[in-house]
PDB file of N, CA and C in Angstrom:
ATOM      1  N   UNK A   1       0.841  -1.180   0.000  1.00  0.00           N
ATOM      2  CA  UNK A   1       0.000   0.000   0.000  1.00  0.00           C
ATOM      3  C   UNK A   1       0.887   1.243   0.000  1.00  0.00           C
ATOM      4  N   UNK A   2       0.454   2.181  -0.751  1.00  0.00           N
ATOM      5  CA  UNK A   2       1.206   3.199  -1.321  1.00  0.00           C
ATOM      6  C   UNK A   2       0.665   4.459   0.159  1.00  0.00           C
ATOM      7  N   UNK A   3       2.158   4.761   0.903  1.00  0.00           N
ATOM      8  CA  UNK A   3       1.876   5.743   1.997  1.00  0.00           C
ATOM      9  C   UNK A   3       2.653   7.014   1.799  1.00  0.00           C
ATOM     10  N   UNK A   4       1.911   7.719   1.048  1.00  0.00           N
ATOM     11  CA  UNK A   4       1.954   9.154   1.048  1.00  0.00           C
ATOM     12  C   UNK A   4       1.082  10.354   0.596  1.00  0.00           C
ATOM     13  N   UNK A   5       1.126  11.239   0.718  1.00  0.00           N
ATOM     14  CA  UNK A   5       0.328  12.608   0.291  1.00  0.00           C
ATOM     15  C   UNK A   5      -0.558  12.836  -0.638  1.00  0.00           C
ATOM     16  N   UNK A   6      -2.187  11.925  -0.174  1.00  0.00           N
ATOM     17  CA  UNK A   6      -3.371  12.159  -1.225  1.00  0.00           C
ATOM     18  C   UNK A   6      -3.691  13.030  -1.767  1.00  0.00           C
ATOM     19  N   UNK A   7      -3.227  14.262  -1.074  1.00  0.00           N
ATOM     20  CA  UNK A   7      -3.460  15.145  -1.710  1.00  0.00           C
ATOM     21  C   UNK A   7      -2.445  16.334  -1.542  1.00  0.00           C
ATOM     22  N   UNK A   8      -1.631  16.332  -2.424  1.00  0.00           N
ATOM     23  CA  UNK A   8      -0.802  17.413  -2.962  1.00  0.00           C
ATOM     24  C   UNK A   8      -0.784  18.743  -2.968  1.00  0.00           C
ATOM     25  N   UNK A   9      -2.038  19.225  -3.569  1.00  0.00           N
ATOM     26  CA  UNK A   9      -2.529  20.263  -3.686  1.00  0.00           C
ATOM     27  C   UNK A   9      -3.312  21.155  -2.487  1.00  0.00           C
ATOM     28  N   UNK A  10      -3.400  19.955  -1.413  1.00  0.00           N
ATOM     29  CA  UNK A  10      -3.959  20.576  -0.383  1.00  0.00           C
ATOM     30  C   UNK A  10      -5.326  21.124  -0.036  1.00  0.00           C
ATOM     31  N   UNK A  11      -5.875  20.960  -0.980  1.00  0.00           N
ATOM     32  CA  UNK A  11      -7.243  21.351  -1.516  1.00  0.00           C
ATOM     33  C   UNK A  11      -8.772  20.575  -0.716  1.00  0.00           C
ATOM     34  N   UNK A  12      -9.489  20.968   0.307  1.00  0.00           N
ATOM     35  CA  UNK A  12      -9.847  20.225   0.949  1.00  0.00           C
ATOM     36  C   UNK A  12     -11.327  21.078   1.072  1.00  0.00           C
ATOM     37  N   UNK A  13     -12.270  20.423   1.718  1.00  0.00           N
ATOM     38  CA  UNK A  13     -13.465  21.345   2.258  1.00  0.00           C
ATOM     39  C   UNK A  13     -13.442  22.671   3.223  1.00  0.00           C
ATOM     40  N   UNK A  14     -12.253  22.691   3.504  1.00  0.00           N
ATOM     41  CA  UNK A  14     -11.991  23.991   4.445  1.00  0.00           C
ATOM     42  C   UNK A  14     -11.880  26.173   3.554  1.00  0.00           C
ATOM     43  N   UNK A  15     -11.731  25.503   2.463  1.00  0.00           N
ATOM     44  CA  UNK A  15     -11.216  26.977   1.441  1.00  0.00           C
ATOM     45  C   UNK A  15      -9.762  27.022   1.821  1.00  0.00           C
ATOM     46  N   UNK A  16      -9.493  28.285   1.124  1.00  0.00           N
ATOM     47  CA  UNK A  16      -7.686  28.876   1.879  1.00  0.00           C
ATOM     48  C   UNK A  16      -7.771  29.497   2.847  1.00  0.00           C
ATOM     49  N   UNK A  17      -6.960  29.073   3.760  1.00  0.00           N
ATOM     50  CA  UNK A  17      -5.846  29.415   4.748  1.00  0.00           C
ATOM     51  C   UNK A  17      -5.154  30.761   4.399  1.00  0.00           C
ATOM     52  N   UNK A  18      -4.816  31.128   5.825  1.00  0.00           N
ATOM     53  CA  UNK A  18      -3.706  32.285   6.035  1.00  0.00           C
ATOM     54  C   UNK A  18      -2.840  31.995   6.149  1.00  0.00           C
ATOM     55  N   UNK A  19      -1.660  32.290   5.993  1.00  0.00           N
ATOM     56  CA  UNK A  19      -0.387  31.942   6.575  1.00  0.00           C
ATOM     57  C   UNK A  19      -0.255  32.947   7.407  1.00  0.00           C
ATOM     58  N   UNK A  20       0.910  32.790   8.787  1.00  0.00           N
ATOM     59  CA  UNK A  20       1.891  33.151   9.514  1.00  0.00           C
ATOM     60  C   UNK A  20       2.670  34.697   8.601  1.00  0.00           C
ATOM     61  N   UNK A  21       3.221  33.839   7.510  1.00  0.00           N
ATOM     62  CA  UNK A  21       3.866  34.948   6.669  1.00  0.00           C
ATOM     63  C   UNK A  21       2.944  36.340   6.118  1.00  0.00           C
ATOM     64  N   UNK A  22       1.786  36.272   6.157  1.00  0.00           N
ATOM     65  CA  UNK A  22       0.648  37.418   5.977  1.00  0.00           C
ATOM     66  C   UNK A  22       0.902  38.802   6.703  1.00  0.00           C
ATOM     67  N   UNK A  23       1.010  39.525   5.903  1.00  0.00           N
ATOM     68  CA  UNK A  23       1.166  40.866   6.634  1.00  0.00           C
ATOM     69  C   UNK A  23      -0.068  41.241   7.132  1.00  0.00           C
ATOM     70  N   UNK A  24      -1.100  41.047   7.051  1.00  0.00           N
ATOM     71  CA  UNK A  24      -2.334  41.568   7.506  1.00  0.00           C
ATOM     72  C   UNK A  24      -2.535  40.613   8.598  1.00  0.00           C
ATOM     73  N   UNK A  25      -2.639  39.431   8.815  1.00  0.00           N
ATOM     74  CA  UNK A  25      -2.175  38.278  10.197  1.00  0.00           C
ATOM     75  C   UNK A  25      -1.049  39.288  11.261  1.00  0.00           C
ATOM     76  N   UNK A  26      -0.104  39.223  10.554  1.00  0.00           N
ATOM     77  CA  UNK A  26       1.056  40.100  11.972  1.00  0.00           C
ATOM     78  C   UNK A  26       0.425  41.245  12.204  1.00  0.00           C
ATOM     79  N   UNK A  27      -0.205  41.731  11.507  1.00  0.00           N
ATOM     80  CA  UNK A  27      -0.493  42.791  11.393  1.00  0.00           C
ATOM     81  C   UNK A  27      -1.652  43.534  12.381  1.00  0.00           C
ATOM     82  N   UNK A  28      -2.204  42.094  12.604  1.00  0.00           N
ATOM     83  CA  UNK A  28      -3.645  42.320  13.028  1.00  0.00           C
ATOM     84  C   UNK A  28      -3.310  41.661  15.060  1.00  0.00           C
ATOM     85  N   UNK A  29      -2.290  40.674  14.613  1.00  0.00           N
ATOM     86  CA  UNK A  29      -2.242  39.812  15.916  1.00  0.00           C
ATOM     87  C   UNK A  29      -1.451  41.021  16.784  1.00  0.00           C
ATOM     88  N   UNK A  30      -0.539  41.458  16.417  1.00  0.00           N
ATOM     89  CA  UNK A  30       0.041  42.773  17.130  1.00  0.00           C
ATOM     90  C   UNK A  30      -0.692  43.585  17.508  1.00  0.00           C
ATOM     91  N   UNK A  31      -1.585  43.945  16.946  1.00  0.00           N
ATOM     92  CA  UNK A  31      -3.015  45.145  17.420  1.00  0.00           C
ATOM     93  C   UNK A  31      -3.270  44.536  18.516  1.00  0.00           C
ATOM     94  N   UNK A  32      -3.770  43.057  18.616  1.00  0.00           N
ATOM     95  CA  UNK A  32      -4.682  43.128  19.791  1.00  0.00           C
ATOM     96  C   UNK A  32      -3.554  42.763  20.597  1.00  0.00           C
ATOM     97  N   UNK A  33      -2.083  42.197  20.774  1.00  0.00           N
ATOM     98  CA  UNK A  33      -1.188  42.510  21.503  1.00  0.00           C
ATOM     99  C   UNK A  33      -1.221  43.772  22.556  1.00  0.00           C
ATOM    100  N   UNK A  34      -1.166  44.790  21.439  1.00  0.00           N
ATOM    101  CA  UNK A  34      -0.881  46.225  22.085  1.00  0.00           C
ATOM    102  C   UNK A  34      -2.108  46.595  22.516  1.00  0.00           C
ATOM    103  N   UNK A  35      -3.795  45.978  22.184  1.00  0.00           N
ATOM    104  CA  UNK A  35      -4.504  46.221  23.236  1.00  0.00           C
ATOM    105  C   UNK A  35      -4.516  45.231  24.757  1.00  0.00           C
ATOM    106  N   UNK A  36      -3.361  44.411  24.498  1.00  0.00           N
ATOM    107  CA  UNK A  36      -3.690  43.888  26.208  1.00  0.00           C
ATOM    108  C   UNK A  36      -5.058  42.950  26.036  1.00  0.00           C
ATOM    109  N   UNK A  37      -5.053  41.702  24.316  1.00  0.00           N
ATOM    110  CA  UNK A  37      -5.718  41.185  24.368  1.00  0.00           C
ATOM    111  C   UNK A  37      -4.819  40.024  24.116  1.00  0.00           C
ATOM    112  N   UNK A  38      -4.665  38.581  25.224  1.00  0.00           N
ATOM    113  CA  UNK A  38      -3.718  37.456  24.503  1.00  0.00           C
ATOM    114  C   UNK A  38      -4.478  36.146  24.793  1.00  0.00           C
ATOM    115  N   UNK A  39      -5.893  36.503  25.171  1.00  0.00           N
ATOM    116  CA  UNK A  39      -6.905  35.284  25.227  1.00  0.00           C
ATOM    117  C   UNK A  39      -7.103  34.702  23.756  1.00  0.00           C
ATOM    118  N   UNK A  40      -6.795  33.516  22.921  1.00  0.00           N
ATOM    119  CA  UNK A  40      -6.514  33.241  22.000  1.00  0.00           C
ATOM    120  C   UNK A  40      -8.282  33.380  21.595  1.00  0.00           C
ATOM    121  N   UNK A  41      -9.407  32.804  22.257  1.00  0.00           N
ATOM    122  CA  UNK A  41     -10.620  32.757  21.883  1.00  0.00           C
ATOM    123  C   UNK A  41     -11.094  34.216  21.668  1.00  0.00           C
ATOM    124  N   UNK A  42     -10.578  34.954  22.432  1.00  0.00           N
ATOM    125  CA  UNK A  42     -11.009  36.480  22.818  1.00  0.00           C
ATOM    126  C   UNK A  42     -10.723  37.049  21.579  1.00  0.00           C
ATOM    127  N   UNK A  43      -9.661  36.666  20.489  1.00  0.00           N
ATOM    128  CA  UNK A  43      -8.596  37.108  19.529  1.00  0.00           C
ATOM    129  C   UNK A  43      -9.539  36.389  18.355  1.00  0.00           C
ATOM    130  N   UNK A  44      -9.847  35.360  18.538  1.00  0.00           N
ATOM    131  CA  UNK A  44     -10.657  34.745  17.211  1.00  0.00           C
ATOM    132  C   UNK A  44     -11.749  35.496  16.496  1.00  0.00           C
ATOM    133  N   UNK A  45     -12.902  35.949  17.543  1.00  0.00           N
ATOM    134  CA  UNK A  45     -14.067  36.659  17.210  1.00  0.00           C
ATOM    135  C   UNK A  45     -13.907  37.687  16.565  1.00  0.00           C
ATOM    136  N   UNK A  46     -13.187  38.709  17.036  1.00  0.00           N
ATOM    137  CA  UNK A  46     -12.972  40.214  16.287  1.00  0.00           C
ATOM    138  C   UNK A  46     -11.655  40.020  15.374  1.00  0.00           C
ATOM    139  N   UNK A  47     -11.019  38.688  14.810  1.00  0.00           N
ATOM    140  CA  UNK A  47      -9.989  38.455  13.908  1.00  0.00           C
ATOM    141  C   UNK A  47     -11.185  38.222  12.435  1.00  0.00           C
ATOM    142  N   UNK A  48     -12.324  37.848  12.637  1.00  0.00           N
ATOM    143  CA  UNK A  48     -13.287  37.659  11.603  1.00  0.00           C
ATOM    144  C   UNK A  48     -13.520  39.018  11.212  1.00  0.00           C
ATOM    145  N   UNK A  49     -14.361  39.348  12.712  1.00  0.00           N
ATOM    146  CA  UNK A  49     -15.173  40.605  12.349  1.00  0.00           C
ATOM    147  C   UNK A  49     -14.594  41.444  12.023  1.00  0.00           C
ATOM    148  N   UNK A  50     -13.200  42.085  12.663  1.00  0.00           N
ATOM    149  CA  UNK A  50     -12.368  42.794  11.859  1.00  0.00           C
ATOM    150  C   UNK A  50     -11.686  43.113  10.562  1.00  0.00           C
ATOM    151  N   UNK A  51     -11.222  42.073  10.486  1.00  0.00           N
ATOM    152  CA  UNK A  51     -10.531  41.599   9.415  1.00  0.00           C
ATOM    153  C   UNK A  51     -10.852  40.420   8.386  1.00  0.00           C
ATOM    154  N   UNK A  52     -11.648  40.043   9.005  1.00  0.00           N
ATOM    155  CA  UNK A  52     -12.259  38.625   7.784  1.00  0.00           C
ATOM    156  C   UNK A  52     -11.335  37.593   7.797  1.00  0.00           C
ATOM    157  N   UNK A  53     -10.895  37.498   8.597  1.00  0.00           N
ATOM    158  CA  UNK A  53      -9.571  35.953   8.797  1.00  0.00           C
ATOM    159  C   UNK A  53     -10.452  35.553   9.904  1.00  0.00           C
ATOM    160  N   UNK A  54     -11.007  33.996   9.425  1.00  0.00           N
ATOM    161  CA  UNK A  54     -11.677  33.174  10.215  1.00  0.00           C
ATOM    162  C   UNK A  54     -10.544  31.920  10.770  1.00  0.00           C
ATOM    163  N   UNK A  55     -10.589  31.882  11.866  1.00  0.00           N
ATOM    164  CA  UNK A  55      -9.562  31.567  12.611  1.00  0.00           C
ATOM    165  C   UNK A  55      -9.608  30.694  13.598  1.00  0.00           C
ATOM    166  N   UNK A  56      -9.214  29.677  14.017  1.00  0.00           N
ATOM    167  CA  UNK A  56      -9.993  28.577  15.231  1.00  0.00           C
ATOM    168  C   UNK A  56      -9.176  29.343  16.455  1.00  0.00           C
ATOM    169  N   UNK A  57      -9.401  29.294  17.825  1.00  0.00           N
ATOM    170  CA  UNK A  57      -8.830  30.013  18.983  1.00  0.00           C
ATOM    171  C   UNK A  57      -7.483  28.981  19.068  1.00  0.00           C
ATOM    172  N   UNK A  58      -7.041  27.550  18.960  1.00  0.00           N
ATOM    173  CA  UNK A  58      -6.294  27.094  18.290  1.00  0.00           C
ATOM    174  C   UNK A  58      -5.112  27.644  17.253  1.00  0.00           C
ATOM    175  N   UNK A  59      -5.499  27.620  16.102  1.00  0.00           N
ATOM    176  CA  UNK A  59      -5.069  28.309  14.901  1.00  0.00           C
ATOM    177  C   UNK A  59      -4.215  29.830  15.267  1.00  0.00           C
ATOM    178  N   UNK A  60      -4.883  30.327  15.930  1.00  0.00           N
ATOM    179  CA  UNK A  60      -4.591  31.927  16.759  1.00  0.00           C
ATOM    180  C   UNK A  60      -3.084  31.422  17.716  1.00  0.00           C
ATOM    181  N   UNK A  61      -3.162  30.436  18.598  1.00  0.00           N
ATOM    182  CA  UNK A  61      -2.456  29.851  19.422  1.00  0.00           C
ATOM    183  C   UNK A  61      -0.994  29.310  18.457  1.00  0.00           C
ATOM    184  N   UNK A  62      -1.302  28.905  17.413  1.00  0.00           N
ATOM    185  CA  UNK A  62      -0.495  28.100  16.475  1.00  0.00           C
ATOM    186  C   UNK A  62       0.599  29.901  16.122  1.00  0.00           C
ATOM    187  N   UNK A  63      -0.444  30.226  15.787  1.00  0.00           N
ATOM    188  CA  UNK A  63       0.645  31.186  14.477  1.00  0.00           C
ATOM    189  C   UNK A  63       1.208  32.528  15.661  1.00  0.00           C
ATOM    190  N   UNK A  64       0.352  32.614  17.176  1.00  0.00           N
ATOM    191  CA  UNK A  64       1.330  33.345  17.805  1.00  0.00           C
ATOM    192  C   UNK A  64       2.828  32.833  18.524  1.00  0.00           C
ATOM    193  N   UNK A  65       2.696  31.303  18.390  1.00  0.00           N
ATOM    194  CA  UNK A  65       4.191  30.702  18.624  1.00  0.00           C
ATOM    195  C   UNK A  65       4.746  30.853  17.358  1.00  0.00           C
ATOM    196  N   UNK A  66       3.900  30.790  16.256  1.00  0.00           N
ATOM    197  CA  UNK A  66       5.199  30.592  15.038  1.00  0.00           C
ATOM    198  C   UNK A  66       5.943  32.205  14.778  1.00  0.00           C
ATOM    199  N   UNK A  67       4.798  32.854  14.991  1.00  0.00           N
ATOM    200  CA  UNK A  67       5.481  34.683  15.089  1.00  0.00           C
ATOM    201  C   UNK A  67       6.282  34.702  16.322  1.00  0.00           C
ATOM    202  N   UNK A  68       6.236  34.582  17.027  1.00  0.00           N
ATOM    203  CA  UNK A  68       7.295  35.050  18.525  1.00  0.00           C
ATOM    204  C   UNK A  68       6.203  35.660  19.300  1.00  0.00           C
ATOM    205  N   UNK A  69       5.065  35.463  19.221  1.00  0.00           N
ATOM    206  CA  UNK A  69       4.510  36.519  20.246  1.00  0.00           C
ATOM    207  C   UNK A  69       4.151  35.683  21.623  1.00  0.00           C
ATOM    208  N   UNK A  70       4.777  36.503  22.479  1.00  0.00           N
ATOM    209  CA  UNK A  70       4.329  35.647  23.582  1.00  0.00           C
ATOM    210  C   UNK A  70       3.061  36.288  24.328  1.00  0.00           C
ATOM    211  N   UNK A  71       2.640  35.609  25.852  1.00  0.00           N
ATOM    212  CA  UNK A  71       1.471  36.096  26.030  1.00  0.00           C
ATOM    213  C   UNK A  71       2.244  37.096  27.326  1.00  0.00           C
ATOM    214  N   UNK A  72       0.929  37.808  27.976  1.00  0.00           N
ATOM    215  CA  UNK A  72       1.781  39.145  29.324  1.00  0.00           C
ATOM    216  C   UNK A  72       2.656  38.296  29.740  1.00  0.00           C
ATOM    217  N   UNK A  73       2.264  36.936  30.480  1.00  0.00           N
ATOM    218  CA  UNK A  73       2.839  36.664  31.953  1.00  0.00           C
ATOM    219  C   UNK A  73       4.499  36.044  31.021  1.00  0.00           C
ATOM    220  N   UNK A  74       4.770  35.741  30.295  1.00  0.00           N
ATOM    221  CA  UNK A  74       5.985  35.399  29.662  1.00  0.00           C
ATOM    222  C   UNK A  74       6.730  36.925  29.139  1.00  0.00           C
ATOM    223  N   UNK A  75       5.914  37.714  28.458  1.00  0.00           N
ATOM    224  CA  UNK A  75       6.403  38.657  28.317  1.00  0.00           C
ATOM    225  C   UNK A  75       7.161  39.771  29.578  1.00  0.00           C
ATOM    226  N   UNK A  76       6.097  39.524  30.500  1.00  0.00           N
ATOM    227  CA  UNK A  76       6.566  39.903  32.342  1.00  0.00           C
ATOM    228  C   UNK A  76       8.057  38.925  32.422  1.00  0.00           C
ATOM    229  N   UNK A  77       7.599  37.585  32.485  1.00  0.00           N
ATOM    230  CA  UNK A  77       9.204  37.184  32.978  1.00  0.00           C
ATOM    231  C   UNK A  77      10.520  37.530  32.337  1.00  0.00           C
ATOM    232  N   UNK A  78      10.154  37.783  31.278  1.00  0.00           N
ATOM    233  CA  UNK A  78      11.617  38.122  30.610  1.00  0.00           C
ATOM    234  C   UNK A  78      11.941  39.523  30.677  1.00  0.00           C
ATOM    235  N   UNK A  79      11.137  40.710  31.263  1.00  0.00           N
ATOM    236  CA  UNK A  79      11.872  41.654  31.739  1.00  0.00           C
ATOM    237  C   UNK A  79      12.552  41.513  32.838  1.00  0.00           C
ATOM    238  N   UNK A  80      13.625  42.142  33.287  1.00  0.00           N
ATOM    239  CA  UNK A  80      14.547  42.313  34.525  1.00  0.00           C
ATOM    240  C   UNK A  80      13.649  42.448  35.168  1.00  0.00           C
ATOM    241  N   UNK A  81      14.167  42.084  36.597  1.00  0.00           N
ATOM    242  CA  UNK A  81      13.001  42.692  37.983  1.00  0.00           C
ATOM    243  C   UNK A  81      13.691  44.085  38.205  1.00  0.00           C
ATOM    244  N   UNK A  82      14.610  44.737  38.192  1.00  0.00           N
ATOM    245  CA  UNK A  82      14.857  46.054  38.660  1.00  0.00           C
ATOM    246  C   UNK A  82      14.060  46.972  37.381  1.00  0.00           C
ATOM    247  N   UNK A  83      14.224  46.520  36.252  1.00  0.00           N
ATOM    248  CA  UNK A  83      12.997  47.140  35.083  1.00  0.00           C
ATOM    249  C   UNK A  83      11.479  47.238  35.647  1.00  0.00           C
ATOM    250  N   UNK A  84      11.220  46.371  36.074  1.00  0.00           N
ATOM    251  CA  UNK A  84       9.939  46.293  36.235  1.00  0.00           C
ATOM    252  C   UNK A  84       9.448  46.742  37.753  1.00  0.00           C
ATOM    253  N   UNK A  85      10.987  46.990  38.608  1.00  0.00           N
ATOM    254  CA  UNK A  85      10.335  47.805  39.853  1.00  0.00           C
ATOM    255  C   UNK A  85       9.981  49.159  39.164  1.00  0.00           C
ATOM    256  N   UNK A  86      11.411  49.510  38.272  1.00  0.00           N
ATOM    257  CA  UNK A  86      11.515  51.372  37.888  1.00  0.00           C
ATOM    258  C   UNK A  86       9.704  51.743  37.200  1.00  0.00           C
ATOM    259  N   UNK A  87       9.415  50.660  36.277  1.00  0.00           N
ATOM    260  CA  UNK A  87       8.327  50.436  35.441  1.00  0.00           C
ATOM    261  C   UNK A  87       6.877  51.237  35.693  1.00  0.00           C
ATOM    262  N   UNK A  88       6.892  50.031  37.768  1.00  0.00           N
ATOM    263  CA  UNK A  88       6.261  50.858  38.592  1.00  0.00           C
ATOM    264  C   UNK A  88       6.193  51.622  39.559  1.00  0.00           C
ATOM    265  N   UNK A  89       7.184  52.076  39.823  1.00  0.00           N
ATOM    266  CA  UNK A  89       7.646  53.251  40.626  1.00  0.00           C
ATOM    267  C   UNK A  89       7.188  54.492  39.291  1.00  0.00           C
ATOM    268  N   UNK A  90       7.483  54.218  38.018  1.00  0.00           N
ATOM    269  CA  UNK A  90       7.208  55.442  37.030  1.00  0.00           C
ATOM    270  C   UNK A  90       5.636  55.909  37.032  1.00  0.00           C
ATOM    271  N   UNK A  91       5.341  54.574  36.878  1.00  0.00           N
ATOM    272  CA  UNK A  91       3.295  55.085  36.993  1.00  0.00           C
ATOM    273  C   UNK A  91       2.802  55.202  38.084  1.00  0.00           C
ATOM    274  N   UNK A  92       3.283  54.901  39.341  1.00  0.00           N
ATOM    275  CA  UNK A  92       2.821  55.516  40.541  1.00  0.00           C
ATOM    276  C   UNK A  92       3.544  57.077  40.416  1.00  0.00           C
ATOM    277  N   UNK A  93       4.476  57.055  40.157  1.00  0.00           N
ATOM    278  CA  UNK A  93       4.898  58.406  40.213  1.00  0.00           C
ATOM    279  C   UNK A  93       3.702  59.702  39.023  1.00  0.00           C
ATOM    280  N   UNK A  94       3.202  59.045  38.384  1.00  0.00           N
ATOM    281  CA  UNK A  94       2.275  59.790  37.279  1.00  0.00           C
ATOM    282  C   UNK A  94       0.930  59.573  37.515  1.00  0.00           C
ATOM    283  N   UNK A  95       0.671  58.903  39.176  1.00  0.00           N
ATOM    284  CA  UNK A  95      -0.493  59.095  39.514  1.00  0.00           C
ATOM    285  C   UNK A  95      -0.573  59.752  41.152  1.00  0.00           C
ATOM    286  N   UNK A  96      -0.421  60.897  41.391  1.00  0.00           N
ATOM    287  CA  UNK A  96       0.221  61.656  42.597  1.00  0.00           C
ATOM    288  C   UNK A  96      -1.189  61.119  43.585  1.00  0.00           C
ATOM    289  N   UNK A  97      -2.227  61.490  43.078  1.00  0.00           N
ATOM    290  CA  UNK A  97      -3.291  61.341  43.881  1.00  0.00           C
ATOM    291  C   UNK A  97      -3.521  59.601  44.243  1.00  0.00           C
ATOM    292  N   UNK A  98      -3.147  58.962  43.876  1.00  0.00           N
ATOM    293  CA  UNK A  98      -2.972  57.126  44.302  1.00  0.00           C
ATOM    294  C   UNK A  98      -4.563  57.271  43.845  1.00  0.00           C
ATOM    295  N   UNK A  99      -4.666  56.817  43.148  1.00  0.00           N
ATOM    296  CA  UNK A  99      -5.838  56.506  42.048  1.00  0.00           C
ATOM    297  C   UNK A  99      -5.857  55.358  41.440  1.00  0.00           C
ATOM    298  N   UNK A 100      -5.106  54.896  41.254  1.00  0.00           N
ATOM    299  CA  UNK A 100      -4.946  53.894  39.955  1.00  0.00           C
ATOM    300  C   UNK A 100      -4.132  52.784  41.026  1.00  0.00           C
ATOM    301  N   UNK A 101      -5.050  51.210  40.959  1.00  0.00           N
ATOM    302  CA  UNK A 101      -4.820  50.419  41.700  1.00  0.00           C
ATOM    303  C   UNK A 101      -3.723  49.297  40.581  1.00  0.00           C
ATOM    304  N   UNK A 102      -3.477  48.130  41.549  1.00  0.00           N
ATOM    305  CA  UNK A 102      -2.651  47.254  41.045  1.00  0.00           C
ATOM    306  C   UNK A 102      -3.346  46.691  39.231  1.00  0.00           C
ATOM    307  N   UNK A 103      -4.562  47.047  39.270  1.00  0.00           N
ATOM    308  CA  UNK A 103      -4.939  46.332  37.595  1.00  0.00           C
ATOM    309  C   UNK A 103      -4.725  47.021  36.630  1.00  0.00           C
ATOM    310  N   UNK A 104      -4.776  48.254  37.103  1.00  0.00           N
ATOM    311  CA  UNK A 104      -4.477  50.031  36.024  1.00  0.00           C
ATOM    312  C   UNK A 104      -2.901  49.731  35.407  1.00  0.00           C
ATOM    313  N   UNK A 105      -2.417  49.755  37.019  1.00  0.00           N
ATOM    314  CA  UNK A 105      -0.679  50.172  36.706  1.00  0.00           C
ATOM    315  C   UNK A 105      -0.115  48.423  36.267  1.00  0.00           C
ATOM    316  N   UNK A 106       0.166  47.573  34.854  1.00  0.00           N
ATOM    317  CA  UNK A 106       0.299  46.975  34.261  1.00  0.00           C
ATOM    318  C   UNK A 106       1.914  46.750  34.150  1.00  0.00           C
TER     319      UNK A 106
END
Protein backbone atom coordinates (compact mmCIF):
# COMPACT_ATOMS: atom_id res chain seq x y z
CA UNK A 1 0.00 0.00 0.00
CA UNK A 2 1.21 3.20 -1.32
CA UNK A 3 1.88 5.74 2.00
CA UNK A 4 1.95 9.15 1.05
CA UNK A 5 0.33 12.61 0.29
CA UNK A 6 -3.37 12.16 -1.23
CA UNK A 7 -3.46 15.14 -1.71
CA UNK A 8 -0.80 17.41 -2.96
CA UNK A 9 -2.53 20.26 -3.69
CA UNK A 10 -3.96 20.58 -0.38
CA UNK A 11 -7.24 21.35 -1.52
CA UNK A 12 -9.85 20.22 0.95
CA UNK A 13 -13.47 21.35 2.26
CA UNK A 14 -11.99 23.99 4.45
CA UNK A 15 -11.22 26.98 1.44
CA UNK A 16 -7.69 28.88 1.88
CA UNK A 17 -5.85 29.42 4.75
CA UNK A 18 -3.71 32.29 6.03
CA UNK A 19 -0.39 31.94 6.58
CA UNK A 20 1.89 33.15 9.51
CA UNK A 21 3.87 34.95 6.67
CA UNK A 22 0.65 37.42 5.98
CA UNK A 23 1.17 40.87 6.63
CA UNK A 24 -2.33 41.57 7.51
CA UNK A 25 -2.18 38.28 10.20
CA UNK A 26 1.06 40.10 11.97
CA UNK A 27 -0.49 42.79 11.39
CA UNK A 28 -3.64 42.32 13.03
CA UNK A 29 -2.24 39.81 15.92
CA UNK A 30 0.04 42.77 17.13
CA UNK A 31 -3.01 45.15 17.42
CA UNK A 32 -4.68 43.13 19.79
CA UNK A 33 -1.19 42.51 21.50
CA UNK A 34 -0.88 46.22 22.09
CA UNK A 35 -4.50 46.22 23.24
CA UNK A 36 -3.69 43.89 26.21
CA UNK A 37 -5.72 41.19 24.37
CA UNK A 38 -3.72 37.46 24.50
CA UNK A 39 -6.91 35.28 25.23
CA UNK A 40 -6.51 33.24 22.00
CA UNK A 41 -10.62 32.76 21.88
CA UNK A 42 -11.01 36.48 22.82
CA UNK A 43 -8.60 37.11 19.53
CA UNK A 44 -10.66 34.74 17.21
CA UNK A 45 -14.07 36.66 17.21
CA UNK A 46 -12.97 40.21 16.29
CA UNK A 47 -9.99 38.45 13.91
CA UNK A 48 -13.29 37.66 11.60
CA UNK A 49 -15.17 40.61 12.35
CA UNK A 50 -12.37 42.79 11.86
CA UNK A 51 -10.53 41.60 9.42
CA UNK A 52 -12.26 38.63 7.78
CA UNK A 53 -9.57 35.95 8.80
CA UNK A 54 -11.68 33.17 10.22
CA UNK A 55 -9.56 31.57 12.61
CA UNK A 56 -9.99 28.58 15.23
CA UNK A 57 -8.83 30.01 18.98
CA UNK A 58 -6.29 27.09 18.29
CA UNK A 59 -5.07 28.31 14.90
CA UNK A 60 -4.59 31.93 16.76
CA UNK A 61 -2.46 29.85 19.42
CA UNK A 62 -0.50 28.10 16.48
CA UNK A 63 0.64 31.19 14.48
CA UNK A 64 1.33 33.34 17.80
CA UNK A 65 4.19 30.70 18.62
CA UNK A 66 5.20 30.59 15.04
CA UNK A 67 5.48 34.68 15.09
CA UNK A 68 7.29 35.05 18.53
CA UNK A 69 4.51 36.52 20.25
CA UNK A 70 4.33 35.65 23.58
CA UNK A 71 1.47 36.10 26.03
CA UNK A 72 1.78 39.14 29.32
CA UNK A 73 2.84 36.66 31.95
CA UNK A 74 5.98 35.40 29.66
CA UNK A 75 6.40 38.66 28.32
CA UNK A 76 6.57 39.90 32.34
CA UNK A 77 9.20 37.18 32.98
CA UNK A 78 11.62 38.12 30.61
CA UNK A 79 11.87 41.65 31.74
CA UNK A 80 14.55 42.31 34.52
CA UNK A 81 13.00 42.69 37.98
CA UNK A 82 14.86 46.05 38.66
CA UNK A 83 13.00 47.14 35.08
CA UNK A 84 9.94 46.29 36.23
CA UNK A 85 10.33 47.80 39.85
CA UNK A 86 11.52 51.37 37.89
CA UNK A 87 8.33 50.44 35.44
CA UNK A 88 6.26 50.86 38.59
CA UNK A 89 7.65 53.25 40.63
CA UNK A 90 7.21 55.44 37.03
CA UNK A 91 3.29 55.09 36.99
CA UNK A 92 2.82 55.52 40.54
CA UNK A 93 4.90 58.41 40.21
CA UNK A 94 2.28 59.79 37.28
CA UNK A 95 -0.49 59.09 39.51
CA UNK A 96 0.22 61.66 42.60
CA UNK A 97 -3.29 61.34 43.88
CA UNK A 98 -2.97 57.13 44.30
CA UNK A 99 -5.84 56.51 42.05
CA UNK A 100 -4.95 53.89 39.96
CA UNK A 101 -4.82 50.42 41.70
CA UNK A 102 -2.65 47.25 41.04
CA UNK A 103 -4.94 46.33 37.60
CA UNK A 104 -4.48 50.03 36.02
CA UNK A 105 -0.68 50.17 36.71
CA UNK A 106 0.30 46.97 34.26
Amino acid sequence: MHRGNHNPSGSNQYGPTIKAESVELQTALREYQHRLIFDNKKISEPLEAEHGIKMSDTTVKQQHKELGILGIRATTHQIPENTKTQLVLDALEDDPSGHHGPKTIQ
